[in-house]
N, C-alpha and C. Protein backbone atom coordinates (compact mmCIF):
# COMPACT_ATOMS: atom_id res chain seq x y z
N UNK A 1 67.93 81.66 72.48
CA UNK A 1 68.79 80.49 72.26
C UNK A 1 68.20 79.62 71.14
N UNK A 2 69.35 79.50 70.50
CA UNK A 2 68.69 78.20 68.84
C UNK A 2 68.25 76.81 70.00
N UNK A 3 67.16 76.26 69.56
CA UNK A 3 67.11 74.97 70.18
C UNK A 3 67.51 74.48 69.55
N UNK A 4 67.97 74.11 68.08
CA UNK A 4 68.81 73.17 67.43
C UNK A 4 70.09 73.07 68.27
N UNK A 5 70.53 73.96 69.07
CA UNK A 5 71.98 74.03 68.89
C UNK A 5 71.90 73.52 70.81
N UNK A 6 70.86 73.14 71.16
CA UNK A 6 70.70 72.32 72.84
C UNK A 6 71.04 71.62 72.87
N UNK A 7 72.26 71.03 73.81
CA UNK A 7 72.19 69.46 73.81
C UNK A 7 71.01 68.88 74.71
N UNK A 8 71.22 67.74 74.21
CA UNK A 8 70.09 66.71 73.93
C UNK A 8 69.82 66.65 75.29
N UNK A 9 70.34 66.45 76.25
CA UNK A 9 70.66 66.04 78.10
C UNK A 9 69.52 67.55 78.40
N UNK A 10 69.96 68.54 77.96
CA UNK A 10 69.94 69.82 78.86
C UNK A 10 68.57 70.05 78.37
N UNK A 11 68.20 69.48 77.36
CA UNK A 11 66.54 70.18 76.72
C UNK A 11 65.92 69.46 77.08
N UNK A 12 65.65 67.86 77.48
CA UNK A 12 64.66 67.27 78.61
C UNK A 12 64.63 67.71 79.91
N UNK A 13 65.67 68.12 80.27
CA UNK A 13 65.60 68.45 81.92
C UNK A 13 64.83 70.15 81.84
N UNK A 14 64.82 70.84 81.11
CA UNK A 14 63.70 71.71 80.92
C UNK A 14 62.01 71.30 80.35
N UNK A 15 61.94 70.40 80.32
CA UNK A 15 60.73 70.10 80.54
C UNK A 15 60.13 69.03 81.24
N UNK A 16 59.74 70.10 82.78
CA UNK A 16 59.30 69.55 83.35
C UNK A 16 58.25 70.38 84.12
N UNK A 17 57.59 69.52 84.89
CA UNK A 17 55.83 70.40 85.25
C UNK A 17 56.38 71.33 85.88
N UNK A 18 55.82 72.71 85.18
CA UNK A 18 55.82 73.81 85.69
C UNK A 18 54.18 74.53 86.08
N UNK A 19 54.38 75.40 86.98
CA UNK A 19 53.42 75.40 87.61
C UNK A 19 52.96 77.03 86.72
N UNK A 20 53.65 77.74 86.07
CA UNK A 20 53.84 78.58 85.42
C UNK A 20 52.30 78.13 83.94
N UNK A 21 52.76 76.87 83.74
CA UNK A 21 51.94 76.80 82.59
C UNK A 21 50.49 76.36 82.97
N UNK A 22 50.46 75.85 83.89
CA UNK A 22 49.33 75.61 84.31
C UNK A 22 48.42 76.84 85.04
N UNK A 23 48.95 77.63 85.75
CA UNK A 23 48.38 78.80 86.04
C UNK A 23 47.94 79.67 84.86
N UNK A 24 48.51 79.68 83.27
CA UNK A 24 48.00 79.81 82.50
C UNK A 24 46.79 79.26 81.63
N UNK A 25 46.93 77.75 82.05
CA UNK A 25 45.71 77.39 81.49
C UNK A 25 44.56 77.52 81.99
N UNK A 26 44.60 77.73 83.19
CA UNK A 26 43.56 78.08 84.13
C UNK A 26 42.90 79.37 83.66
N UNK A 27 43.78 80.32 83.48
CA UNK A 27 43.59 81.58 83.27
C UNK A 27 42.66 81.55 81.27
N UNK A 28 42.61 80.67 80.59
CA UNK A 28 42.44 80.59 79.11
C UNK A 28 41.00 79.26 79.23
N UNK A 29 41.12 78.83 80.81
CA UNK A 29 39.62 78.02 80.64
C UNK A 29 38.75 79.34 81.69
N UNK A 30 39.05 79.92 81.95
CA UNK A 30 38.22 81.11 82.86
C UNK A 30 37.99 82.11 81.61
N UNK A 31 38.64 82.14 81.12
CA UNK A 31 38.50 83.41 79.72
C UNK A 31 36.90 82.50 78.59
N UNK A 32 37.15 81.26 78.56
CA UNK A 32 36.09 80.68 77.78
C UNK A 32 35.14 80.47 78.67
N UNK A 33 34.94 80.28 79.94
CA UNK A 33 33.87 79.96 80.57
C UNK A 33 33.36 81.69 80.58
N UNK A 34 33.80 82.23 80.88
CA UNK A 34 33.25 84.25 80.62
C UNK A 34 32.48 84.35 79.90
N UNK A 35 33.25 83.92 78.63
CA UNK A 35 32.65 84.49 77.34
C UNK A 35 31.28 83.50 77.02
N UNK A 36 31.14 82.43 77.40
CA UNK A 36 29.99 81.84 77.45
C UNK A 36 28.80 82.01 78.65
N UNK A 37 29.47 82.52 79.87
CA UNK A 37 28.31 83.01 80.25
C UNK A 37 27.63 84.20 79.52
N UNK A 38 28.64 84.88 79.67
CA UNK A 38 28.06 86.54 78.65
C UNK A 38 29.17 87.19 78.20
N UNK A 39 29.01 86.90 76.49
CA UNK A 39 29.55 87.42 75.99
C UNK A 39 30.28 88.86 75.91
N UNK A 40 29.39 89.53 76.26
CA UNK A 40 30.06 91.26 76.82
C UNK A 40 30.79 91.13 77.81
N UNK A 41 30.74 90.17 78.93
CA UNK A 41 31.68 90.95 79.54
C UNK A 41 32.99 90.67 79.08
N UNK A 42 33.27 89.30 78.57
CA UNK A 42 34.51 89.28 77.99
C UNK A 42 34.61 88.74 76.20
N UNK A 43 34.07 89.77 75.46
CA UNK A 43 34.22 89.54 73.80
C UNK A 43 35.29 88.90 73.46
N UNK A 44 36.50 88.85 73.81
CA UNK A 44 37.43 87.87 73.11
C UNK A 44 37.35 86.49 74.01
N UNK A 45 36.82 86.06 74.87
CA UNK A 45 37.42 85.20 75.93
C UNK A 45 37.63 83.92 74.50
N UNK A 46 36.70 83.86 73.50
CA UNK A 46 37.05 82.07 73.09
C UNK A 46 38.54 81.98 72.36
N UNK A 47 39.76 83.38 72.85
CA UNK A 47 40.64 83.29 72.36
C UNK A 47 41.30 81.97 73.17
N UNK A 48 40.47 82.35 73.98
CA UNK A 48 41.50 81.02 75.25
C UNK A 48 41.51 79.76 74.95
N UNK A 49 40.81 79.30 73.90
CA UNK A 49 40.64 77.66 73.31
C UNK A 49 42.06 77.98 72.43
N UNK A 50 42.39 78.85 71.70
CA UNK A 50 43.69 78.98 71.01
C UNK A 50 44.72 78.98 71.97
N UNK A 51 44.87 79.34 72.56
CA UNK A 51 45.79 79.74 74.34
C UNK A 51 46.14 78.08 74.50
N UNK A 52 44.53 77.42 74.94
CA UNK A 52 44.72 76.05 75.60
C UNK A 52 45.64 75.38 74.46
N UNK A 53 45.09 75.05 73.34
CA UNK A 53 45.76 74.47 72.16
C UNK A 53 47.43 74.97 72.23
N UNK A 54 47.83 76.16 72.33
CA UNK A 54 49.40 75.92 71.88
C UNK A 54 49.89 75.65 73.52
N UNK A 55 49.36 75.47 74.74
CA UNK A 55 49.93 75.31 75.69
C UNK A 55 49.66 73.30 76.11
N UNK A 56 49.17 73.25 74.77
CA UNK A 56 48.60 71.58 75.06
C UNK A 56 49.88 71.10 74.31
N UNK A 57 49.80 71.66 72.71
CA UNK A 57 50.72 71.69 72.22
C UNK A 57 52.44 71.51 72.81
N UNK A 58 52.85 72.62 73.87
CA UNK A 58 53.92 72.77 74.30
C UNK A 58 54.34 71.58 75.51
N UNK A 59 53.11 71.44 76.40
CA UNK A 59 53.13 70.09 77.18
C UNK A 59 53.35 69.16 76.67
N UNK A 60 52.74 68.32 75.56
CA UNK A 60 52.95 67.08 74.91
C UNK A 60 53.98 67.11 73.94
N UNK A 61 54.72 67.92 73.54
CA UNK A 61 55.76 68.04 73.00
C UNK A 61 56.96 67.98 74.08
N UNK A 62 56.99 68.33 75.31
CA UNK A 62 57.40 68.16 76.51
C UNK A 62 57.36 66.60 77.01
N UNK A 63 55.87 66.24 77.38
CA UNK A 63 56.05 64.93 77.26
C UNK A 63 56.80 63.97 76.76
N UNK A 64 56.32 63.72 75.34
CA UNK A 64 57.06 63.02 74.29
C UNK A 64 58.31 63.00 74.21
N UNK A 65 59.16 64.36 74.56
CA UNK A 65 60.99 64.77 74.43
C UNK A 65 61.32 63.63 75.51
N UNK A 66 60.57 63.95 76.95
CA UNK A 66 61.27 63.66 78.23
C UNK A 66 61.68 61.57 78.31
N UNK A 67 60.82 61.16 77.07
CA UNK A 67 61.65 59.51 76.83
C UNK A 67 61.15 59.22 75.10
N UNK A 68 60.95 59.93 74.23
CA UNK A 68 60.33 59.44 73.08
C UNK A 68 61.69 58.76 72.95
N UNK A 69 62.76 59.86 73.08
CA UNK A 69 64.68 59.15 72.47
C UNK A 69 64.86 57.98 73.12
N UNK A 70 64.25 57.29 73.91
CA UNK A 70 64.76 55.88 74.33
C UNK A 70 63.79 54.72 73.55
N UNK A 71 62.31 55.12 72.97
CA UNK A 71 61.97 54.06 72.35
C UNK A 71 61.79 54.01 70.82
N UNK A 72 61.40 52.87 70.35
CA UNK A 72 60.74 53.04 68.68
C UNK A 72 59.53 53.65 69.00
N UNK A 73 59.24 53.66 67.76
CA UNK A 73 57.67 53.89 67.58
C UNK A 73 56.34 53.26 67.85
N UNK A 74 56.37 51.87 68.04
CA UNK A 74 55.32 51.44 68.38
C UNK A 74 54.94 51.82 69.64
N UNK A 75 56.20 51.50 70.35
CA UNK A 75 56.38 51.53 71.74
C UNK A 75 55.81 52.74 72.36
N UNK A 76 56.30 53.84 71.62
CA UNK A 76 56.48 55.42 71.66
C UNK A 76 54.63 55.75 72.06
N UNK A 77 54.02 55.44 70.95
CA UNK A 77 52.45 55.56 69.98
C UNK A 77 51.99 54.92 71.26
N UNK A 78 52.03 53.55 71.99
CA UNK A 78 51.45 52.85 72.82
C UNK A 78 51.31 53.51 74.29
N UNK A 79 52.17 53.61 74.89
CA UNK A 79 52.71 54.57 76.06
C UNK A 79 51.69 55.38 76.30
N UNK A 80 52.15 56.27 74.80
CA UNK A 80 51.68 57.71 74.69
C UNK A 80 49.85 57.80 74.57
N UNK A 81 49.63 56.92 73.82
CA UNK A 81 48.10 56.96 74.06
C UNK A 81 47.57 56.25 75.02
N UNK A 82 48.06 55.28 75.81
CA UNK A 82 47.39 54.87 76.94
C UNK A 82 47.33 55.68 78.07
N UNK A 83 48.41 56.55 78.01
CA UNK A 83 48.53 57.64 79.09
C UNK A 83 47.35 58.71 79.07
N UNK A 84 46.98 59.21 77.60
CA UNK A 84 46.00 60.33 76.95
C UNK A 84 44.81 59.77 77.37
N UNK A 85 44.89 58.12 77.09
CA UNK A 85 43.28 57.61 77.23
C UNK A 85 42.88 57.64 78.58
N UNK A 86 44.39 57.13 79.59
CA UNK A 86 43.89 57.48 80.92
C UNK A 86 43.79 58.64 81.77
N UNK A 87 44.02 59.54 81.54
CA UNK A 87 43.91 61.12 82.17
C UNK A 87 42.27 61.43 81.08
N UNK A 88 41.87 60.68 79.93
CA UNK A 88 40.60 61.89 79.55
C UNK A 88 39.21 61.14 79.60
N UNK A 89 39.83 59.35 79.64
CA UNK A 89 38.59 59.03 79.49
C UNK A 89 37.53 59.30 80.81
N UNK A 90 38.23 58.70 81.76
CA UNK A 90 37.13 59.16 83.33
C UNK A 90 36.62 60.00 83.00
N UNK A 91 36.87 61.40 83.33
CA UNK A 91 36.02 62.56 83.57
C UNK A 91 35.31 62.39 81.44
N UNK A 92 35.43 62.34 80.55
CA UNK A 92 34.96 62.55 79.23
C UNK A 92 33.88 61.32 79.71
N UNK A 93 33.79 60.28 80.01
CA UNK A 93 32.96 59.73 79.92
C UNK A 93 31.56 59.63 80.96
N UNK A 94 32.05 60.35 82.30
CA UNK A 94 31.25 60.64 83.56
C UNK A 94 30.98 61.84 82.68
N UNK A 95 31.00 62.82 81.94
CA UNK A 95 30.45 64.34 81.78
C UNK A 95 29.45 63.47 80.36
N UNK A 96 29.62 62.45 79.96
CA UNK A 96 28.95 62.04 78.83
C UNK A 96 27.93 61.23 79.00
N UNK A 97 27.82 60.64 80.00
CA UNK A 97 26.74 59.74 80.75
C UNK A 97 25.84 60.74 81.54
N UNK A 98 26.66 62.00 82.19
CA UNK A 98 25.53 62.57 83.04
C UNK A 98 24.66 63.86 82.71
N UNK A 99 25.26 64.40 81.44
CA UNK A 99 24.78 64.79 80.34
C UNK A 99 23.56 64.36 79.28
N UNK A 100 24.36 63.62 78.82
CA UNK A 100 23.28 62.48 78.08
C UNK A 100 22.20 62.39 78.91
N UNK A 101 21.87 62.20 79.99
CA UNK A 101 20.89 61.72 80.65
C UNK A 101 20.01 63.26 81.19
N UNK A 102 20.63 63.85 81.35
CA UNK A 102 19.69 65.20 81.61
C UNK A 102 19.25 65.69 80.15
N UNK A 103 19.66 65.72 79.20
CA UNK A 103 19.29 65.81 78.09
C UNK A 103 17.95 65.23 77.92
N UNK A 104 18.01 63.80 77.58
CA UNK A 104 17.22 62.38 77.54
C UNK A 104 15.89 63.19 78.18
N UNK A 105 16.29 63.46 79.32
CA UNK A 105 15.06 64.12 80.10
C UNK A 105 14.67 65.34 79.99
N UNK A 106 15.20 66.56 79.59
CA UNK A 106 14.98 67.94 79.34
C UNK A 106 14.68 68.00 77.79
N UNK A 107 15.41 67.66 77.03
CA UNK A 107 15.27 67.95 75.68
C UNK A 107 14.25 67.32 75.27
N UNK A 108 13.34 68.19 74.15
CA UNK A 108 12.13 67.22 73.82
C UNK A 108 13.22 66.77 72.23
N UNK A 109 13.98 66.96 71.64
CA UNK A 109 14.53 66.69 70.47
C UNK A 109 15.91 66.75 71.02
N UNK A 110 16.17 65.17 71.48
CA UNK A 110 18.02 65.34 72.20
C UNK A 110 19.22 64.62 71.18
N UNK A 111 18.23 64.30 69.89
CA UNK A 111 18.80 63.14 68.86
C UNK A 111 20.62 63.99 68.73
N UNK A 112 20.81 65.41 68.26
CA UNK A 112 21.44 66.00 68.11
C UNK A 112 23.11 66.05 69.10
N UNK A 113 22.05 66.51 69.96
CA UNK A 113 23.24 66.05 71.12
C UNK A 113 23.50 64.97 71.79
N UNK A 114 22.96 63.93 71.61
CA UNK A 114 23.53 62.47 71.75
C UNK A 114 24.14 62.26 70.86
N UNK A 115 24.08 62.38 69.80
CA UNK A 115 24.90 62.15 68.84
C UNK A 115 25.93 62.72 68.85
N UNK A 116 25.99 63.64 68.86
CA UNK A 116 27.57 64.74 69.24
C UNK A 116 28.24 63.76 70.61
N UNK A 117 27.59 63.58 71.84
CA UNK A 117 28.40 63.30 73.15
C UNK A 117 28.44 61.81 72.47
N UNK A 118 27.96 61.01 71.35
CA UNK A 118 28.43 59.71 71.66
C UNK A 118 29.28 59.82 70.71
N UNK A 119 30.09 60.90 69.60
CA UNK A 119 30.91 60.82 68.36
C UNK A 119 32.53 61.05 69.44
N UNK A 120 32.12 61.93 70.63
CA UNK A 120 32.73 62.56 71.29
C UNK A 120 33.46 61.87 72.08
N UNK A 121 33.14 60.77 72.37
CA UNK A 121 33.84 59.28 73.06
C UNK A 121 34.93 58.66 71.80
N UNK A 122 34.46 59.22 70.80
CA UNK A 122 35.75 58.50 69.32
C UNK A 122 36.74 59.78 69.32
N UNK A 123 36.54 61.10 69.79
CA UNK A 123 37.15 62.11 68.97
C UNK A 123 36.74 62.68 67.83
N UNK A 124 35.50 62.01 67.74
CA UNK A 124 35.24 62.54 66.09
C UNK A 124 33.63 63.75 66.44
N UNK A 125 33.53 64.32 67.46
CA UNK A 125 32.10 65.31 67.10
C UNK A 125 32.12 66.32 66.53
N UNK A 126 33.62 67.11 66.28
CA UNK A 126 34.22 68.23 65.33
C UNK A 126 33.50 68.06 63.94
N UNK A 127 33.58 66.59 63.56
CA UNK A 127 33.42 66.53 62.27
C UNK A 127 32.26 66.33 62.05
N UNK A 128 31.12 65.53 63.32
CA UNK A 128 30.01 65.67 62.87
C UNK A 128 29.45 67.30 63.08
N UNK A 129 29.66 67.89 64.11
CA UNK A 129 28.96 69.26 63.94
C UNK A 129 29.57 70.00 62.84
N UNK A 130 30.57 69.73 61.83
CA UNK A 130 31.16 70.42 60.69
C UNK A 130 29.73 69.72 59.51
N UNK A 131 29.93 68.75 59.47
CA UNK A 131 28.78 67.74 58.72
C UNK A 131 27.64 68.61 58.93
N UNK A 132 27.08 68.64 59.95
CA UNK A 132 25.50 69.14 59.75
C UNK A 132 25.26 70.63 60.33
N UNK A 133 27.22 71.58 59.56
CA UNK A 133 26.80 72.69 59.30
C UNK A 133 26.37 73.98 60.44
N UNK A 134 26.76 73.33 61.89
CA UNK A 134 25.96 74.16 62.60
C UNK A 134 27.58 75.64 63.22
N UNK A 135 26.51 76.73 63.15
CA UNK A 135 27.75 77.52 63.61
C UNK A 135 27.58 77.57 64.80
N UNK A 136 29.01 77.79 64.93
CA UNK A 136 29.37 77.55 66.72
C UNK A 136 28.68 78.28 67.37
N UNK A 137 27.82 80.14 66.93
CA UNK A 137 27.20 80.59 67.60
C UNK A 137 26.20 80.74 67.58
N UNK A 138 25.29 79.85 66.63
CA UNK A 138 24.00 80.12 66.54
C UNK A 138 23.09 79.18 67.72
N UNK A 139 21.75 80.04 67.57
CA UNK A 139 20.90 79.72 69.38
C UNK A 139 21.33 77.98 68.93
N UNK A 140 21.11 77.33 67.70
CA UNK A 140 20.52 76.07 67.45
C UNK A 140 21.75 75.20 68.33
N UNK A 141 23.06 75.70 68.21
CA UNK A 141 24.06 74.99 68.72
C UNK A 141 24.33 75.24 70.42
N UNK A 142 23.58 76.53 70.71
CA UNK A 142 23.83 76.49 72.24
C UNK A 142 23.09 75.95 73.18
N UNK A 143 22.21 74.89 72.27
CA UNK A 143 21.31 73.66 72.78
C UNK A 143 21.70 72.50 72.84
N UNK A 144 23.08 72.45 71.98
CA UNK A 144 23.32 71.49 72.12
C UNK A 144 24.62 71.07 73.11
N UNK A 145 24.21 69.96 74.40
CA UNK A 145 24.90 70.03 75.20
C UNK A 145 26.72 69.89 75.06
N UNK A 146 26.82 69.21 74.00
CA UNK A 146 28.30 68.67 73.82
C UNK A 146 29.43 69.04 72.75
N UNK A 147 28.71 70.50 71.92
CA UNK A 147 29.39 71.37 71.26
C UNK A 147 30.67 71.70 71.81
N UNK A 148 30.89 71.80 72.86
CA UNK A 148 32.40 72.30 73.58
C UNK A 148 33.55 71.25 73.02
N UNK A 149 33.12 69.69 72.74
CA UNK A 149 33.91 68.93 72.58
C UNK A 149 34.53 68.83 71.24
N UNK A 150 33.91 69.59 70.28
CA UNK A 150 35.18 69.94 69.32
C UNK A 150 36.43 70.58 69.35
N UNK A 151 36.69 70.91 70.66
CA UNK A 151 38.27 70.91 70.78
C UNK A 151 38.99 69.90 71.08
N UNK A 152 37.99 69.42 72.13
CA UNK A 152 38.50 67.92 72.69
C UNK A 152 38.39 67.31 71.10
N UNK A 153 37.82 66.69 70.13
CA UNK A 153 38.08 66.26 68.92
C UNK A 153 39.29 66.39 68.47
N UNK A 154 39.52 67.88 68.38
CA UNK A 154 40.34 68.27 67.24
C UNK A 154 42.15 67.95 68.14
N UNK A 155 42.07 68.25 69.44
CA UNK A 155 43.41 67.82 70.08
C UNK A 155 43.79 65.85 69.94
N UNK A 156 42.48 65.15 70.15
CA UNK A 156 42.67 63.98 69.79
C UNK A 156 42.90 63.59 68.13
N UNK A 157 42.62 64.44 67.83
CA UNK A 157 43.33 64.21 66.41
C UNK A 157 45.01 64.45 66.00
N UNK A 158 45.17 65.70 66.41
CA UNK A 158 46.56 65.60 66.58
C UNK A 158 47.34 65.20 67.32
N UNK A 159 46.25 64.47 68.39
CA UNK A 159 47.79 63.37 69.14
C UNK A 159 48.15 61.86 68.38
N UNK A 160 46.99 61.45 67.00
CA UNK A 160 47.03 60.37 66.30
C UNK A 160 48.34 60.87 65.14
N UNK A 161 48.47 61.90 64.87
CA UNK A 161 49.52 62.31 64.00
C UNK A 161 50.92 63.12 64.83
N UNK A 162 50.80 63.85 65.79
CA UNK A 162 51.63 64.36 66.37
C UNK A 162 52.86 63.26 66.87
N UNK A 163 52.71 62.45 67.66
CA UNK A 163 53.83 62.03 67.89
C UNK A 163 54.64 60.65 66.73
N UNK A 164 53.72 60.77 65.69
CA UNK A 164 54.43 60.05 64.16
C UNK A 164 55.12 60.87 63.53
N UNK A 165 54.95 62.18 63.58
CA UNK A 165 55.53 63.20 62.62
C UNK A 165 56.89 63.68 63.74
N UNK A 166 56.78 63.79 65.26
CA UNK A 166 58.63 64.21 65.56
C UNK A 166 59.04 63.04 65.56
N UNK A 167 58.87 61.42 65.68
CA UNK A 167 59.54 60.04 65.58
C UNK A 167 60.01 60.08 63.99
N UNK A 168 59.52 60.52 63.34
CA UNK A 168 59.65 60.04 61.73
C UNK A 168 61.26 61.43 61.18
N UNK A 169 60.55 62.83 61.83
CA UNK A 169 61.33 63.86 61.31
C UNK A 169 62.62 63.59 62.11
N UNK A 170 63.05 62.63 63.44
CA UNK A 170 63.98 62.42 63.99
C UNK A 170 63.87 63.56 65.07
N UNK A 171 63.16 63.93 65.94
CA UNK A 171 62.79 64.89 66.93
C UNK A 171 63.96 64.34 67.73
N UNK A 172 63.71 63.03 68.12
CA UNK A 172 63.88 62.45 69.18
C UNK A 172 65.28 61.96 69.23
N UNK A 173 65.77 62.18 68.67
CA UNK A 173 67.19 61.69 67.51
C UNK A 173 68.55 63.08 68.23
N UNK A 174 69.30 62.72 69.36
CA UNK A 174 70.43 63.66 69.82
C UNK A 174 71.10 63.89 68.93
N UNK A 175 71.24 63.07 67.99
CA UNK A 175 72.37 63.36 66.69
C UNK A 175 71.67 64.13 65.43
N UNK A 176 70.30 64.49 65.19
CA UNK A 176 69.44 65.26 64.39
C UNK A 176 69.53 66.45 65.16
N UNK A 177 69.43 67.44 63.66
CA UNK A 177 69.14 69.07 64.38
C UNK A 177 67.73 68.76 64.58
N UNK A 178 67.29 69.83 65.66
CA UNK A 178 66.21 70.39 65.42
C UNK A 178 65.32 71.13 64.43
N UNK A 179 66.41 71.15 63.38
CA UNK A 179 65.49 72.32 62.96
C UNK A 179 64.63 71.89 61.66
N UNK A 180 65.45 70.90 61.25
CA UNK A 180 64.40 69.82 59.72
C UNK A 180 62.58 69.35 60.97
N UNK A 181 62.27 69.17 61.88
CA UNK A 181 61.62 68.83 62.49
C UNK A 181 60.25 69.84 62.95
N UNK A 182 60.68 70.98 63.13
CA UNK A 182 60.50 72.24 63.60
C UNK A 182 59.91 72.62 62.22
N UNK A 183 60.53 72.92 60.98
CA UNK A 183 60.62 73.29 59.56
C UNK A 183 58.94 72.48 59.50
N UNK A 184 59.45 71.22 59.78
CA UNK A 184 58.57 70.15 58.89
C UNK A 184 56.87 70.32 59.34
N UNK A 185 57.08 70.20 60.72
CA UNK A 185 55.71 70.81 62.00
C UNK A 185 55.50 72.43 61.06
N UNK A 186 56.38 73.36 61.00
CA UNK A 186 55.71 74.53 60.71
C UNK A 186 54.93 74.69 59.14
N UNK A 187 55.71 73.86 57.99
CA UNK A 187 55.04 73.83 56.73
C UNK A 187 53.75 72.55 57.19
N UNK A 188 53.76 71.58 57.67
CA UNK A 188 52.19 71.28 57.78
C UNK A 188 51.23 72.09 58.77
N UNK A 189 51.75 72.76 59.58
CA UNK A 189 50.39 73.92 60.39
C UNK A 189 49.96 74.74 58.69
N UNK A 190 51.04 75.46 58.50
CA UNK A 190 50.41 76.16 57.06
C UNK A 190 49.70 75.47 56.06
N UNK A 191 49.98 74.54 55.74
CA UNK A 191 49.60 73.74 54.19
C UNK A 191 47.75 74.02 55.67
N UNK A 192 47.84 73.04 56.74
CA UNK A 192 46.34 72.98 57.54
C UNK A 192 45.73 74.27 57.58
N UNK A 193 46.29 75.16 57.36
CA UNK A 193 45.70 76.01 58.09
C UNK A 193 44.98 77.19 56.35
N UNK A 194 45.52 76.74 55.27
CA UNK A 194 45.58 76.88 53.61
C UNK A 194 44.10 76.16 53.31
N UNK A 195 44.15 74.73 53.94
CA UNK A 195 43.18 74.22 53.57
C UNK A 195 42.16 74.51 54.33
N UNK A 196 42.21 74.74 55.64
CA UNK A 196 41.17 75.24 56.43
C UNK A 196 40.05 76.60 56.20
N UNK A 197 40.96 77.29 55.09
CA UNK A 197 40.57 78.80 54.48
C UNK A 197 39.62 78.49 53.38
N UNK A 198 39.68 77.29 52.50
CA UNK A 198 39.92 77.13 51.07
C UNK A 198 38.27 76.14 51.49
N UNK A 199 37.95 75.44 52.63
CA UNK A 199 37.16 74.58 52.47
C UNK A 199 35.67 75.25 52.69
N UNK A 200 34.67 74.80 52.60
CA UNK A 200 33.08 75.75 52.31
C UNK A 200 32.76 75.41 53.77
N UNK A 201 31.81 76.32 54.78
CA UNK A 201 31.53 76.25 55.51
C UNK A 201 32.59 76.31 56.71
């Protein structure tokens, strides 16, 4: 079925918590916890951080549909991130305090990973572990406690642009197709994903 061609009524009432998607994500954080215990037994598992991402993706695009069409944008942006801040900060900040502190005490050199778990409270430790170069699989990074949170980074990044780009393309808009919106989301994944190829390291 074209989703352009949904009415507007009938495509919110399909998104709603399904238990379908969540039994999948379960299944794509068990695939990454595998592959980090030991890699052999499951060689692809860190596909499941890609898995989590388009099923995070499909939820908050879900979200956003089920009332973005009743507000502006400020309104929209406000909602929407107070809701994000309250479902991640608790547990992000209890795993960052009790971390940090076993570190503090185990690590004789913890400068690294404090620094990562305290960039990691902004969203921003993606960019410092991009900054100082470390690959995701070398021993140097599997010391460091708070490497995992460059996904958590990189999803808080696109929730600062994600719900400006379907308010702006008219997502939310019953009288807009879908498909200028859809178009617009698919040429910026490419142009990101162009530059992501093109950059050193």
């Amino acid at each position: 079925m074209n989703i352009a061609s949904v009415p507007f009524s009938e495509s919110v009432k399909k998104f709603l918590y399904r238990k379908d998607i969540d039994g999948i994500r379960a299944i794509a954080i068990l695939m990454v916890i595998i592959n980090h215990l030991n890699t052999k037994w499951l060689p692809g598992g860190y596909l499941g951080v890609d898995i989590f991402f388009v099923i995070s993706g499909f939820v908050i695009t879900g979200s956003l549909f089920n009332y973005g069409h009743e507000k502006g944008l400020p309104s929209l942006l406000y909602d929407f991130y107070a809701k994000r801040l309250r479902r991640i900060t608790p547990a992000l900040l209890t795993n960052i305090v009790i971390c940090s502190t076993a570190v503090w005490i185990i690590d004789p050199q913890p400068q690294i990973s404090l620094q990562t778990g305290f960039l990691a409270l902004f969203g921003f430790s993606n960019f410092y572990l991009w900054k100082i170069s470390q690959d995701y699989f070398s021993p140097s990074t599997k010391l460091n406690a708070f490497t995992h949170t460059w996904s958590l980074g990189v999803e808080e990044q696109i929730y600062l642009l994600y719900p400006c780009i379907l308010k702006i393309t008219g997502f939310f808009n019953e009288k807009t197709s879908r498909l200028f919106p859809l178009t617009a989301i698919c040429a910026l994944s490419i142009v990101s994903a162009i530059v992501l190829m093109i950059l050193p390291g």
